[in-house]
Each structure stands twice: as structure tokens, then as C-alpha cells.
N, C-alpha and C. Protein backbone atom coordinates (compact mmCIF):
# COMPACT_ATOMS: atom_id res chain seq x y z
N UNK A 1 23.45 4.00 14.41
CA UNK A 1 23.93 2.95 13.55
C UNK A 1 23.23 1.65 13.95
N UNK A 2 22.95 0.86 13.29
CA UNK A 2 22.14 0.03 13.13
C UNK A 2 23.64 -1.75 13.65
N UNK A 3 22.91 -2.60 14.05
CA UNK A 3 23.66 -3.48 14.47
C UNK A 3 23.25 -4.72 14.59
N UNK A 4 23.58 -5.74 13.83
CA UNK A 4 22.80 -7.14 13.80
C UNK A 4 23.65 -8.43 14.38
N UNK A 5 23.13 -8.67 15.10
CA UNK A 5 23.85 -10.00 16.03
C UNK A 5 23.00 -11.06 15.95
N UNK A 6 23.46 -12.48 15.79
CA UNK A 6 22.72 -13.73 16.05
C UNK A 6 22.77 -14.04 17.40
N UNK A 7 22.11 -14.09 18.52
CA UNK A 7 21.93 -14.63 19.74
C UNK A 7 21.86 -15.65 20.60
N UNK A 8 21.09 -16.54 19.48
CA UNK A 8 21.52 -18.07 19.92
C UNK A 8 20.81 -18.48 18.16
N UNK A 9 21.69 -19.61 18.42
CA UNK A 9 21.40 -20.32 16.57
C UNK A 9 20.37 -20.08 16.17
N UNK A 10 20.04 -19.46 15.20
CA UNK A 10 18.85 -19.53 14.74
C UNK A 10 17.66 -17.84 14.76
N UNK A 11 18.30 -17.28 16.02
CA UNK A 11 17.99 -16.06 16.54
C UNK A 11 18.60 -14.73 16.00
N UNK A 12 18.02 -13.82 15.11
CA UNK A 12 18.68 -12.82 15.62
C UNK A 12 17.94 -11.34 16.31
N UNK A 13 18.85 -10.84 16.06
CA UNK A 13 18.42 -8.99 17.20
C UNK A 13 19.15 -7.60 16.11
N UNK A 14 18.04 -6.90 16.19
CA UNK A 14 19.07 -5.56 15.44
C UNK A 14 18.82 -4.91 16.48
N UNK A 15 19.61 -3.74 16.80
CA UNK A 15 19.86 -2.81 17.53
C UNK A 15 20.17 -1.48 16.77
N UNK A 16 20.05 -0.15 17.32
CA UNK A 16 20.29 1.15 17.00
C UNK A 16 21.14 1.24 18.19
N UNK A 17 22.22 1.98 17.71
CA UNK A 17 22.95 2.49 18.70
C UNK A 17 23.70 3.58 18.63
N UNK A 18 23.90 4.65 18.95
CA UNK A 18 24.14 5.86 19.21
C UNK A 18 25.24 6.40 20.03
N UNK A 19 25.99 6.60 20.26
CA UNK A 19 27.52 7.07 20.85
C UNK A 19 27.12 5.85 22.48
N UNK A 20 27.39 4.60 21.80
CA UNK A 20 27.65 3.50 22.42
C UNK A 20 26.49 2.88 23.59
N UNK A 21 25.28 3.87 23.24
CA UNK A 21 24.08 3.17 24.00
C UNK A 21 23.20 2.85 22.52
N UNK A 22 22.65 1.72 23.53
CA UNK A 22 21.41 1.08 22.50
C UNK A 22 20.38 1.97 22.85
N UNK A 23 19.71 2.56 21.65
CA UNK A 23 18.72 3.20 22.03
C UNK A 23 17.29 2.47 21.59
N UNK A 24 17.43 1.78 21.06
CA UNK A 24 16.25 0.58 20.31
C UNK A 24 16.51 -0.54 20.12
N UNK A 25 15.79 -1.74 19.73
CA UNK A 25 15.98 -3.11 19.67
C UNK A 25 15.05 -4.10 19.65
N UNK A 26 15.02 -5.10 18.85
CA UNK A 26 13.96 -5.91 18.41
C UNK A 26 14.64 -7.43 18.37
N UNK A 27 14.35 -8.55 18.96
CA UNK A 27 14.88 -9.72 18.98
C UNK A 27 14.12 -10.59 18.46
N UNK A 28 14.78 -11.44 18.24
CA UNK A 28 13.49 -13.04 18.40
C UNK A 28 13.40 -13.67 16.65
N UNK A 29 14.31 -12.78 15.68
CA UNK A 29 13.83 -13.02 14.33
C UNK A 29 14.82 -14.09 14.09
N UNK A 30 13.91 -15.21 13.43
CA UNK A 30 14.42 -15.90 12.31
C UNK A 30 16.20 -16.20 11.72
N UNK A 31 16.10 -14.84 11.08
CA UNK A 31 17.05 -14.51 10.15
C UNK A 31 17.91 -13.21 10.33
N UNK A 32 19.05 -13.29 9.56
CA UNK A 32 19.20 -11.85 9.85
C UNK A 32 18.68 -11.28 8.66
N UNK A 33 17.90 -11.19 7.83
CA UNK A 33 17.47 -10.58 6.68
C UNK A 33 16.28 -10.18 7.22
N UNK A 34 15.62 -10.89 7.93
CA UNK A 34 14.42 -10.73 8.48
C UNK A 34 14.51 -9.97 9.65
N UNK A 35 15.52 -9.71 10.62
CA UNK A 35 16.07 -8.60 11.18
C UNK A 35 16.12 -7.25 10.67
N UNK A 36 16.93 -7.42 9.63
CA UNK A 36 17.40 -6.10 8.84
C UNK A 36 15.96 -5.40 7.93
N UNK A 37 14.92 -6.26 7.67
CA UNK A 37 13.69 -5.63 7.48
C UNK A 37 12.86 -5.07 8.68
N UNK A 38 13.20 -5.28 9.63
CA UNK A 38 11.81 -4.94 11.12
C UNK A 38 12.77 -3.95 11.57
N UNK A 39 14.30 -3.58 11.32
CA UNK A 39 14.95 -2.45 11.17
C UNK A 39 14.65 -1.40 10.64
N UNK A 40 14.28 -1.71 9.00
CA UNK A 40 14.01 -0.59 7.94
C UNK A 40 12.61 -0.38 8.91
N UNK A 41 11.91 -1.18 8.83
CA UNK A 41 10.34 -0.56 9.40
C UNK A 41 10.71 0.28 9.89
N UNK A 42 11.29 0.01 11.49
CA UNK A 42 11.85 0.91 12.74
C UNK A 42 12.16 2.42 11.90
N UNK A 43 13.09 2.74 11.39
CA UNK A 43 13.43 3.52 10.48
C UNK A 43 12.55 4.35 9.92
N UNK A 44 11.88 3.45 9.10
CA UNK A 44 10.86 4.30 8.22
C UNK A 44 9.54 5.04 9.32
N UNK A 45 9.49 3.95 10.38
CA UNK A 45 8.35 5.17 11.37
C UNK A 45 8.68 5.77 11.82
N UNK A 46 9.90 5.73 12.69
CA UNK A 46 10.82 7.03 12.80
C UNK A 46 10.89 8.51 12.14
N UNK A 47 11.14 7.97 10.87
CA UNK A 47 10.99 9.05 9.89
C UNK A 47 9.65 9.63 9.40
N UNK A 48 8.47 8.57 9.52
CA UNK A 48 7.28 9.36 9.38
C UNK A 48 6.95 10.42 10.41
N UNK A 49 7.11 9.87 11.85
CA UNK A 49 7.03 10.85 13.42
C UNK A 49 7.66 11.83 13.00
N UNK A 50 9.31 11.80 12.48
CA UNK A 50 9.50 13.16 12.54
C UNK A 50 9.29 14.28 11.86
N UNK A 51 8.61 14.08 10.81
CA UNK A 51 8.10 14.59 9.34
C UNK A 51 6.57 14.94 10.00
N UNK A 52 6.37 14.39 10.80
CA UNK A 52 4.72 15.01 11.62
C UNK A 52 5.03 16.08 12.99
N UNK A 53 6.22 15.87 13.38
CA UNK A 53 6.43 16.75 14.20
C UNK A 53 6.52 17.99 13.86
N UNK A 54 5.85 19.26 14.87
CA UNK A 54 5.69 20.74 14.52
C UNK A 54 7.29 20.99 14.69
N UNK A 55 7.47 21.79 13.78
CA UNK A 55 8.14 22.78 13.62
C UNK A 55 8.49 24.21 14.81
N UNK A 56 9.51 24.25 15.12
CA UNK A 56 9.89 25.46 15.95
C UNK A 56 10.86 26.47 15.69
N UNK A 57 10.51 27.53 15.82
CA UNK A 57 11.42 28.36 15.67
C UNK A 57 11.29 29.78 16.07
């Protein structure tokens, strides 16, 4: 689950977090809109890696 906090005025941070650890995280933005886009990125390469990963079985 995805998680957006302002940090200090002006700052924010999204986070991924997963049965209560952060497993990812990006700070330093602007906005939180501008957060919540460098999220989707995060996301979307995520999802390209795993769509390239072999297959097992």
C-alpha cells in the first residue's frame, strides 16, 4: 500500500508498505501530486520487471 506524508512544509515522501515495513520510498518532492506520480512510476517498473521475469514451474 502506497503512503503519502508531508515532512516538512513544502516536502513530501511516498512510501510502499507491506505488513507494516516500508519496503520502498522516495522523498524530497514538491507536492504531494508530484509524489503520487514518482509512485505510479515506481509501480509501473515494478510491473514491467515482473512481466520480464522467467517463469517457473
Amino acid at each position: 500500500m502506497f503512503k503519502f506524508r508531508e515532512t516538512t512544509p513544502g516536502e513530501w515522501r511516498w512510501s510502499f508498505v507491506f505488513r507494516d515495513q516500508t519496503l520502498a520510498h522516495g522523498e524530497g518532492f514538491p507536492s504531494e501530486g508530484k509524489a503520487k506520480a514518482a509512485a505510479m512510476v515506481f509501480a509501473r517498473d515494478v510491473g514491467v520487471a515482473l512481466q520480464k521475469m522467467p517463469v517457473r514451474g
